[in-house]
Protein backbone atom coordinates (compact mmCIF):
# COMPACT_ATOMS: atom_id res chain seq x y z
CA UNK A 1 8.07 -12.55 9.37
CA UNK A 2 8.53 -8.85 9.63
CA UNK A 3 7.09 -6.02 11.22
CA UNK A 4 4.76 -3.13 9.03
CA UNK A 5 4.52 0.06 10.07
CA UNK A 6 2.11 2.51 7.59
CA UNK A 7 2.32 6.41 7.49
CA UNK A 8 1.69 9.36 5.01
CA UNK A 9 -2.37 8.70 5.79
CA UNK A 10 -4.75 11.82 5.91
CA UNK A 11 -7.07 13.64 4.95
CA UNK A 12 -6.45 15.27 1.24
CA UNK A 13 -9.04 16.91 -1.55
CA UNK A 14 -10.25 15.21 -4.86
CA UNK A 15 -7.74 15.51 -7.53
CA UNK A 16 -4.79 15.26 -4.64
CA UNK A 17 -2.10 13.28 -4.21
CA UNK A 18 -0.65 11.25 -1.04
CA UNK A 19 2.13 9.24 -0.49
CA UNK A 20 1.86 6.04 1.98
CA UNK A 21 4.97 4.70 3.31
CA UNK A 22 4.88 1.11 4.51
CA UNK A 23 8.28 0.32 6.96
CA UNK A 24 9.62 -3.19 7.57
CA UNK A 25 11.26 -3.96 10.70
CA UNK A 26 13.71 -5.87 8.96
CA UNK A 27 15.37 -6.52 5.25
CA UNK A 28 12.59 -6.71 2.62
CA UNK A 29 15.08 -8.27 0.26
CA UNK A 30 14.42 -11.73 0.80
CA UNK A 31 10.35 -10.86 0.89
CA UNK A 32 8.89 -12.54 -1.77
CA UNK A 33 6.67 -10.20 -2.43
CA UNK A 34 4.84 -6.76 -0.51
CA UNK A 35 1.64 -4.55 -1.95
CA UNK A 36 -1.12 -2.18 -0.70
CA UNK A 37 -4.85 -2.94 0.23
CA UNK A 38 -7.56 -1.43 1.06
CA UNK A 39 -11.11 -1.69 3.02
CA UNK A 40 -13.35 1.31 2.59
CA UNK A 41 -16.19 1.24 5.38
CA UNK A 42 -19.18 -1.39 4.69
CA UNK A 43 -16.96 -2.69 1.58
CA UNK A 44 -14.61 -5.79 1.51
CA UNK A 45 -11.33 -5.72 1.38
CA UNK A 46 -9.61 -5.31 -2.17
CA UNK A 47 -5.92 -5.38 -3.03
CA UNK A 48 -4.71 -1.80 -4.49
CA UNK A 49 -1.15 -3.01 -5.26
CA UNK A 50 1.80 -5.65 -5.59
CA UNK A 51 5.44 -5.48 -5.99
CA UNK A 52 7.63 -8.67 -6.64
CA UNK A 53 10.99 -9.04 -5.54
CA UNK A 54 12.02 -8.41 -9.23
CA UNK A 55 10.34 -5.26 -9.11
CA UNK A 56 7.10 -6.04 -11.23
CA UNK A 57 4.19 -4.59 -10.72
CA UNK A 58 0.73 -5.70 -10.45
CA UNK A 59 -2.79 -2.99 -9.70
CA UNK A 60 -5.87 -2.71 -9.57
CA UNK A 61 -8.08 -2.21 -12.50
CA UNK A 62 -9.55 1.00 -9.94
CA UNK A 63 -6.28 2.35 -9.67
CA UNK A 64 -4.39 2.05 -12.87
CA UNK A 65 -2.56 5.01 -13.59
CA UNK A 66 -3.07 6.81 -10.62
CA UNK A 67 -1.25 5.40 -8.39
CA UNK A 68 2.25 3.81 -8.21
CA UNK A 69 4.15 0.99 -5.85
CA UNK A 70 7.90 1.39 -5.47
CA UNK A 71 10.40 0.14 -3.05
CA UNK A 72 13.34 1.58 -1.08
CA UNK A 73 15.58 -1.96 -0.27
CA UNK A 74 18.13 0.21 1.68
CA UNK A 75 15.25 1.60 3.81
CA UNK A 76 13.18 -1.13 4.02
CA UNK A 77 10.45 0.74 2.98
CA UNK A 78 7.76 0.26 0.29
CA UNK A 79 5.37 3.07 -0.95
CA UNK A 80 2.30 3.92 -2.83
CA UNK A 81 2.18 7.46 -4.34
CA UNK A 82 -1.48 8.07 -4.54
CA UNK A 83 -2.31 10.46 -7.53
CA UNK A 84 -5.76 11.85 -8.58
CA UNK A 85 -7.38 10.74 -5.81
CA UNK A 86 -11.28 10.30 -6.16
CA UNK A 87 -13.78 10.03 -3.32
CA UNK A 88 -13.93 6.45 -3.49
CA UNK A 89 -10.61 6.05 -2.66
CA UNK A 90 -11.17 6.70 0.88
CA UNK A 91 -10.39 3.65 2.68
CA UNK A 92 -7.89 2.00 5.46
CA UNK A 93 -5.19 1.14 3.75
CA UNK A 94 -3.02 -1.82 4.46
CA UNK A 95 0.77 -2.56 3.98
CA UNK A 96 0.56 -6.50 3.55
CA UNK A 97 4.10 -8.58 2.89
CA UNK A 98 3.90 -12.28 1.38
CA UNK A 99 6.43 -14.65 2.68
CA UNK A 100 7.14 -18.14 1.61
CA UNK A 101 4.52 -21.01 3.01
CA UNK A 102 1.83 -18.80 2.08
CA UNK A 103 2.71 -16.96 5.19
CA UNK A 104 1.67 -13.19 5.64
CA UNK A 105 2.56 -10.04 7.59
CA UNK A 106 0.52 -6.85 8.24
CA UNK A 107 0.17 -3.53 8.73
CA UNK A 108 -2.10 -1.97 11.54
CA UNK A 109 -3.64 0.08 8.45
CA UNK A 110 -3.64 4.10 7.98
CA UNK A 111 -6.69 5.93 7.45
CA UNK A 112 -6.88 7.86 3.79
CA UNK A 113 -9.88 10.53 2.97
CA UNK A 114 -10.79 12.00 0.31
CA UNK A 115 -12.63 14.56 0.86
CA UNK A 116 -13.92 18.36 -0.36
């Protein structure tokens, strides 16, 4: 399993843009797979976004075209650029890895707002 360290969280204005960086402790090459979710307060938890080893994509219907996963093998380091951010995008959002055996790693989770 690895380690998941978020950051790029904050606080940004409607129509903004933010870019969360999720940090493995460790090689994400042999990760089957990593993506983004998200749990805004009172609301379940909903995945945001998935990238597969082969680099396809997967997102939510919420988020299509507004935001976009990518990953840095060299740094170990996935990332969600967060474009035209709404309101109800304000969440904790979570840096989640899925390993073989149905086995999973976390984040601790970063705090976005959107806010005017």
């Amino acid at each position: 399993q690895v380690q998941l360290v978020e950051s790029g969280g904050g606080l940004v204005q409607p129509g903004g843009s933010l870019r969360l960086s999720c940090a493995a402790s460790r090689s994400i090459l042999s990760i089957n797979a990593m993506g983004w979710y998200r749990q805004a307060t009172g609301k379940q938890r909903e995945a945001v976004a998935r990238i597969s080893s082969d680099d396809t994509t997967n997102y939510a219907d919420s988020v299509k075209g507004r935001f976009t996963i990518s990953r840095d093998n060299a740094k170990n380091t996935v990332y969600l650029q967060m474009n035209s951010l709404k309101f109800e995008d304000t969440a904790i959002y979570y840096c989640k890895v899925d390993h073989q055996f149905g086995l999973t790693s976390w984040g601790q989770g970063i705090q976005v707002t959107v806010s005017s």
